[in-house]
N, C-alpha and C. Protein backbone atom coordinates (compact mmCIF):
# COMPACT_ATOMS: atom_id res chain seq x y z
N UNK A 1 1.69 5.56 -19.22
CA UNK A 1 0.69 5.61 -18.19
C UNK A 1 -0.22 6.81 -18.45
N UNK A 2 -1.15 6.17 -18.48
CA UNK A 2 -2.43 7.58 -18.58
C UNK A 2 -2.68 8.88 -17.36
N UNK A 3 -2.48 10.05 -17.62
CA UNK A 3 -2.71 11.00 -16.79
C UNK A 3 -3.70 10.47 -15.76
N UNK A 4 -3.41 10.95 -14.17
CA UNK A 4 -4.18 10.21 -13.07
C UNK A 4 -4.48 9.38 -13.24
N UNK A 5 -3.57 8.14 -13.59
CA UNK A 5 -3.56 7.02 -13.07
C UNK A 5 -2.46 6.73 -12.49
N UNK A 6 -2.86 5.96 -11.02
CA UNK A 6 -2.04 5.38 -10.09
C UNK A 6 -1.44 4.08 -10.06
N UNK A 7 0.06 3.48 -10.10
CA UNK A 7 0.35 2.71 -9.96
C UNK A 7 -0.21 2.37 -8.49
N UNK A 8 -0.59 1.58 -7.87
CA UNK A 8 -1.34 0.84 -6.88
C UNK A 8 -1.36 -0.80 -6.63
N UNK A 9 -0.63 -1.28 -5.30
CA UNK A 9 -0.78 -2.10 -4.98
C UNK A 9 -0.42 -2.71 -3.59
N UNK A 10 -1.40 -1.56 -2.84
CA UNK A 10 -1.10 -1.59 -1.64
C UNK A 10 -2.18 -3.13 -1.15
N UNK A 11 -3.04 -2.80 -1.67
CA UNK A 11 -4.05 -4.01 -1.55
C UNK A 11 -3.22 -5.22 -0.78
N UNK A 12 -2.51 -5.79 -1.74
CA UNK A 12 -1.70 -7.00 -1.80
C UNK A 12 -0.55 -6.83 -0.78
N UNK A 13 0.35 -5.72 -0.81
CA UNK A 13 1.98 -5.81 -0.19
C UNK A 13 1.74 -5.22 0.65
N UNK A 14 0.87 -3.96 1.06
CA UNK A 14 1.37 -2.92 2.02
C UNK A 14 2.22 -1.35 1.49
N UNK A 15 2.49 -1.72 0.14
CA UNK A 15 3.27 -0.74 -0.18
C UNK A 15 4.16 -1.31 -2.03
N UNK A 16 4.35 -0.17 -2.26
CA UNK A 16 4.68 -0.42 -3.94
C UNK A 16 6.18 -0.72 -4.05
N UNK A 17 6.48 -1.52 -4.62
CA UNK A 17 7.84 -2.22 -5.03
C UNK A 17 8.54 -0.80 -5.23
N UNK A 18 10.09 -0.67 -4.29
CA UNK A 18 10.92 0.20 -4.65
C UNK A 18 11.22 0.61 -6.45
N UNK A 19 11.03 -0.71 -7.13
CA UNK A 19 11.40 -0.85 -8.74
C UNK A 19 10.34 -0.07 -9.47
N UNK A 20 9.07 -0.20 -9.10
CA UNK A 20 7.77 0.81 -9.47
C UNK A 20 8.50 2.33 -9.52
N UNK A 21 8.39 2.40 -8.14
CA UNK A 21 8.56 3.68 -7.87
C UNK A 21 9.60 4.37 -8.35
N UNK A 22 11.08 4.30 -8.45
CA UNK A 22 11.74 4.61 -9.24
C UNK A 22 11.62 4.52 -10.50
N UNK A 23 10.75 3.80 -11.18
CA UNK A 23 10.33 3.74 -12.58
C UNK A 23 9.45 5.14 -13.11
N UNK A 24 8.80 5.29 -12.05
CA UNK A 24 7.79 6.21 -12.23
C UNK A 24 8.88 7.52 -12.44
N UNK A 25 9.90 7.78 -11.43
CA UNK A 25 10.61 8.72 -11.46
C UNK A 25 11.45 9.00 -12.63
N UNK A 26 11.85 7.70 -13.40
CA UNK A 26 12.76 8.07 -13.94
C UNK A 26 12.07 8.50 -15.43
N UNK A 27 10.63 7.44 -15.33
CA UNK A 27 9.72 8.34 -16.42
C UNK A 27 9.39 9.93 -16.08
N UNK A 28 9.43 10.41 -15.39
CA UNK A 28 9.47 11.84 -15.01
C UNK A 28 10.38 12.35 -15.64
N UNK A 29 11.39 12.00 -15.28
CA UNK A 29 12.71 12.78 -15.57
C UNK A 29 12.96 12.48 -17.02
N UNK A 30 12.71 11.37 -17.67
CA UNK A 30 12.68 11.37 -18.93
C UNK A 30 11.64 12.77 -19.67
N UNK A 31 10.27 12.66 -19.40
CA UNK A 31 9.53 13.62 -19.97
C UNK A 31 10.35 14.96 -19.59
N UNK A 32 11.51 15.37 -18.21
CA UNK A 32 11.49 16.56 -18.09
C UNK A 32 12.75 16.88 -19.37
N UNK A 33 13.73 15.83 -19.11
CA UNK A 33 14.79 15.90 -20.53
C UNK A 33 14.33 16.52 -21.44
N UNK A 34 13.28 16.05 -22.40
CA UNK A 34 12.68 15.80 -23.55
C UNK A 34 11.67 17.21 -23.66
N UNK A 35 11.23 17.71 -22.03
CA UNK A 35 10.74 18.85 -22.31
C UNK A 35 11.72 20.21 -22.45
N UNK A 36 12.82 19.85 -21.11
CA UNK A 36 13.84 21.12 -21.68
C UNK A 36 15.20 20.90 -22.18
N UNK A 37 15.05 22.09 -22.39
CA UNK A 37 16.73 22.35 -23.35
C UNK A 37 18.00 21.66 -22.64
N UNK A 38 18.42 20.10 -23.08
CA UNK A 38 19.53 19.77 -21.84
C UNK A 38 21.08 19.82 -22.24
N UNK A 39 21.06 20.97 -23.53
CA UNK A 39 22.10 21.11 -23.77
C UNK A 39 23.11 21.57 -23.10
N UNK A 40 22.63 22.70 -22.40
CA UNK A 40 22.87 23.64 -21.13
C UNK A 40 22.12 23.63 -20.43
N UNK A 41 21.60 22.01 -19.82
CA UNK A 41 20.75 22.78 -18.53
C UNK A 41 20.84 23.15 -17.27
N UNK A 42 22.32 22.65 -16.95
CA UNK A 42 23.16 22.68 -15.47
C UNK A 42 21.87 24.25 -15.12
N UNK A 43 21.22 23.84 -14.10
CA UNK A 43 20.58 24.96 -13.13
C UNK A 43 21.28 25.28 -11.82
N UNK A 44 21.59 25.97 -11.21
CA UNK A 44 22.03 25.76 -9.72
C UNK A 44 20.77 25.09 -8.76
N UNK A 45 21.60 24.73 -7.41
CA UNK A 45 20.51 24.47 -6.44
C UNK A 45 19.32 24.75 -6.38
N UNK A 46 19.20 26.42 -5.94
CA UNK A 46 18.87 27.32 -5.74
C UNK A 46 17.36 27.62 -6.54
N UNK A 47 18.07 27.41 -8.27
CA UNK A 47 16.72 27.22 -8.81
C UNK A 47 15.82 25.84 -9.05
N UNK A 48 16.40 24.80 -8.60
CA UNK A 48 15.35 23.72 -8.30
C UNK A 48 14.87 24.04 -7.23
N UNK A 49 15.43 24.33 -5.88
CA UNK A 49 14.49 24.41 -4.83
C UNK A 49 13.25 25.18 -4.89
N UNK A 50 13.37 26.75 -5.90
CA UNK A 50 12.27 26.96 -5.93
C UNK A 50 10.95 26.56 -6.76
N UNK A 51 11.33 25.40 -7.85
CA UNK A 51 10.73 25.04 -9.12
C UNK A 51 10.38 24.10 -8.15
N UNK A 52 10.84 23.34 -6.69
CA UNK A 52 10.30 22.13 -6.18
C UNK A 52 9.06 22.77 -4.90
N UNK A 53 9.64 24.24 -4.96
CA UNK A 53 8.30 24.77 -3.97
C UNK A 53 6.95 24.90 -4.38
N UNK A 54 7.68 25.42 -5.48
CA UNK A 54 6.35 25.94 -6.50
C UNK A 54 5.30 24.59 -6.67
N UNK A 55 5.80 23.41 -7.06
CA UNK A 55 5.29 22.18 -6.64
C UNK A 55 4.77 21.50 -5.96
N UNK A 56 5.42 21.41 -4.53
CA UNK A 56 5.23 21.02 -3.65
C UNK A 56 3.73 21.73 -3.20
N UNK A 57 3.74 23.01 -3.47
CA UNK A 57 2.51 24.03 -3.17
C UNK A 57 1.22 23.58 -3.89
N UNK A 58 1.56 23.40 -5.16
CA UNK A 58 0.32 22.81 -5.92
C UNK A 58 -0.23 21.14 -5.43
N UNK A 59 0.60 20.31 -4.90
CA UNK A 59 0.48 19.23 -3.92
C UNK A 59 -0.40 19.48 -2.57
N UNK A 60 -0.12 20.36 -1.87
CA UNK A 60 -0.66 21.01 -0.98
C UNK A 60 -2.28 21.37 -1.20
N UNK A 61 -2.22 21.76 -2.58
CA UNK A 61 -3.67 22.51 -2.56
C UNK A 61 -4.25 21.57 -3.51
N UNK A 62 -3.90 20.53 -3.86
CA UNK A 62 -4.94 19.31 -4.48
C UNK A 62 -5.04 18.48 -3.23
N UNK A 63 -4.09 18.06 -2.63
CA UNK A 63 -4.68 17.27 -1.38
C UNK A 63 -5.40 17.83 -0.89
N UNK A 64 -5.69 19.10 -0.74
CA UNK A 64 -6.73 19.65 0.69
C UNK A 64 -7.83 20.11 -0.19
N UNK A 65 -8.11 20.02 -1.61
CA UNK A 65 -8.90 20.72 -2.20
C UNK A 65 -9.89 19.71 -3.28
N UNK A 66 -9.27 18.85 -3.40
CA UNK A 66 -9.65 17.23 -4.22
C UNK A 66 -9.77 16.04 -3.82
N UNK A 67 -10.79 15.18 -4.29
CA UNK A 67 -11.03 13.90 -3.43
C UNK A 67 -9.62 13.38 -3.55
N UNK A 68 -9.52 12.24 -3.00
CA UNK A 68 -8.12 11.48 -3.24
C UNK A 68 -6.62 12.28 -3.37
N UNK A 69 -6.03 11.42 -3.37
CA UNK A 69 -4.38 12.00 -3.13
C UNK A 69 -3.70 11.96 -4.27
N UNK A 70 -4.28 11.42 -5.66
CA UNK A 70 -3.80 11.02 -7.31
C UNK A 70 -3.09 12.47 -7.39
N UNK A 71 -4.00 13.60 -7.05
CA UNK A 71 -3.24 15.27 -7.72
C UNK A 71 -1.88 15.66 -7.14
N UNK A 72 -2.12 15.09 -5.50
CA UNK A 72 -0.82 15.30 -5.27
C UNK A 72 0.28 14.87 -5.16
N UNK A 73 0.21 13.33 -5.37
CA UNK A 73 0.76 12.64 -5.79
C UNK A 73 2.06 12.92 -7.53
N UNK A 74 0.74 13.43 -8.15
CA UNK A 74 1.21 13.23 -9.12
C UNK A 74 2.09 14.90 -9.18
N UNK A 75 1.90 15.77 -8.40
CA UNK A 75 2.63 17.31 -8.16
C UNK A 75 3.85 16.44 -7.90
N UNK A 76 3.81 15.48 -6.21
CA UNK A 76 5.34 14.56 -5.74
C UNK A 76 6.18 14.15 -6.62
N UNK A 77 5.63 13.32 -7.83
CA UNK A 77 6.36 13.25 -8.57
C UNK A 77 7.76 13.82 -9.49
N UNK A 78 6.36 14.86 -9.70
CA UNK A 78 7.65 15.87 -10.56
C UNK A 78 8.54 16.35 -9.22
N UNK A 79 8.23 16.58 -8.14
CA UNK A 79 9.30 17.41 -6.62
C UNK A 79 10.21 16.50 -6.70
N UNK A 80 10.31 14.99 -6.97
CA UNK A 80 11.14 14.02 -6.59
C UNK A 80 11.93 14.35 -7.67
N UNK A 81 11.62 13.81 -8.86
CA UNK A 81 12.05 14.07 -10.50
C UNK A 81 13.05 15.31 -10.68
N UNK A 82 12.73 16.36 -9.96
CA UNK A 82 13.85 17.54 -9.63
C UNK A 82 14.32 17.84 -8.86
N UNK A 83 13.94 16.45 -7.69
CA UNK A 83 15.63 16.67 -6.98
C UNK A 83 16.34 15.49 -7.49
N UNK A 84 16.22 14.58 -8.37
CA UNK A 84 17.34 14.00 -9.00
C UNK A 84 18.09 14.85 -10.18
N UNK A 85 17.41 15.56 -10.77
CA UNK A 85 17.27 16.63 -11.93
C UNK A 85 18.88 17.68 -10.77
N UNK A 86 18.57 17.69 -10.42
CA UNK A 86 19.21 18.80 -9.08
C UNK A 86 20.57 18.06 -8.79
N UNK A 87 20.32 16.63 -8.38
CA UNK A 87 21.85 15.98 -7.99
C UNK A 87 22.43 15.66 -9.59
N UNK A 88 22.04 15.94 -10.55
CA UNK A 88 22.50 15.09 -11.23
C UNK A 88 23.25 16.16 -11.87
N UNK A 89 22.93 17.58 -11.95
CA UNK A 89 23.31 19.01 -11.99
C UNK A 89 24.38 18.95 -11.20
N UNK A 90 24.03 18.95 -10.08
CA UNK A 90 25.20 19.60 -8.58
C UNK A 90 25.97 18.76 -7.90
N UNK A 91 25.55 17.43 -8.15
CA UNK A 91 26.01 16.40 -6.92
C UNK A 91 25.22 15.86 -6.18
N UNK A 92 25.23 15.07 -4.91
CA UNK A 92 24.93 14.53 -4.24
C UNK A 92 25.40 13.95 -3.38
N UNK A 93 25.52 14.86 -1.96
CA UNK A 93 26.00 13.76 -0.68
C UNK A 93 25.58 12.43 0.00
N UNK A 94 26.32 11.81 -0.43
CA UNK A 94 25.93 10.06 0.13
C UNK A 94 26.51 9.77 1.45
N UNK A 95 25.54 9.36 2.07
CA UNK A 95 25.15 9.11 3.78
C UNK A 95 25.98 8.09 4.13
N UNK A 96 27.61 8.31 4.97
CA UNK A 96 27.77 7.02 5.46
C UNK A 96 27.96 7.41 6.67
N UNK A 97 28.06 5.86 7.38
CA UNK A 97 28.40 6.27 8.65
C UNK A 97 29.57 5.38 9.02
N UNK A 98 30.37 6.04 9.95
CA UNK A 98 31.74 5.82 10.63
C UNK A 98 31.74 4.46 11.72
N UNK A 99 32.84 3.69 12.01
CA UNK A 99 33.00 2.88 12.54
C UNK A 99 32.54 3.28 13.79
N UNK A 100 32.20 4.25 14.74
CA UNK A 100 32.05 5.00 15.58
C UNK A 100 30.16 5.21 15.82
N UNK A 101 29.87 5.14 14.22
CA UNK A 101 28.38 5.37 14.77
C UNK A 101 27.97 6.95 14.38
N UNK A 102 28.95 7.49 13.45
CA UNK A 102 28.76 9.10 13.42
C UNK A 102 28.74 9.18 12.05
N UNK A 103 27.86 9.62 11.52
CA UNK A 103 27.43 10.00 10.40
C UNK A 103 28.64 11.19 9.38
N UNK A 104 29.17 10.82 8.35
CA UNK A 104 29.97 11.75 7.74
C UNK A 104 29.39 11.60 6.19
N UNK A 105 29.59 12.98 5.32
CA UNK A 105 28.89 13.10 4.50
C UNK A 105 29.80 13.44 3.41
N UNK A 106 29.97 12.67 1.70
CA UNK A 106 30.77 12.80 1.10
C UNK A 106 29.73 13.34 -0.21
N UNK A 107 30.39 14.24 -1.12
CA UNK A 107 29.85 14.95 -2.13
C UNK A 107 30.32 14.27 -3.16
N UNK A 108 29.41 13.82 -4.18
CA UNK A 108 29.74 13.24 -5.54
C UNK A 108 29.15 14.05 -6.86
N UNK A 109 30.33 14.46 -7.35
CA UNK A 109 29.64 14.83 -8.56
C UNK A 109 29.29 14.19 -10.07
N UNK A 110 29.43 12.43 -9.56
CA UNK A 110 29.41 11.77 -10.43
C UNK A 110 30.44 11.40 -11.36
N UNK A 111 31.81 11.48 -10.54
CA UNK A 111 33.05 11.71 -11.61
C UNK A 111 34.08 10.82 -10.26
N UNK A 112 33.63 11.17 -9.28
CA UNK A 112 34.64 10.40 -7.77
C UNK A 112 34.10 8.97 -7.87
């Protein structure tokens, strides 16, 4: 996909096929592999959250500073891309809920 260009097809559905969109992500996360060292790349939390601020910020200031939403969009991307980057490091608590109606939260580190 060519730099700022948008997958788009709200026209038609209302909204972009879940399969798009995770595609897009996982092309993210491919380029981020391929950009760093993943021999050792286990990061803690701690330092994605701030590599996803730092992001999220540059999102912030293309939406409010550029026609259209393509810049920040495309900042979202990579924020999403490292928080899978992040669970895939640390884990990830998966959302269930109890016969009861009460939400309990189990940690996977991809090995349970």
């Amino acid at each position: 996909m060519e730099k700022n260009t948008k997958l788009n097809n709200m026209e038609t559905t209302g909204k972009l096929p879940r399969t798009e969109v995770y595609r897009a992500i996982d092309g993210e996360r491919a380029y981020q592999d391929a950009k760093w060292d993943t021999t050792n790349r286990r990061k803690p939390t701690e330092a994605y959250l701030t590599y996803m601020k730092s992001y999220l910020d540059e999102a912030f200031y293309e939406i409010s500073h550029t026609a259209g939403d393509t810049g920040a969009l495309d900042k979202l991307r990579k924020v999403v891309a490292l928080g899978v980057a992040c669970f895939e490091d640390n884990g990830v608590p998966l959302r269930n809920i109890s016969a009861t109606g009460k939400e309990t939260f189990t940690i996977t580190n991809g090995t349970n």
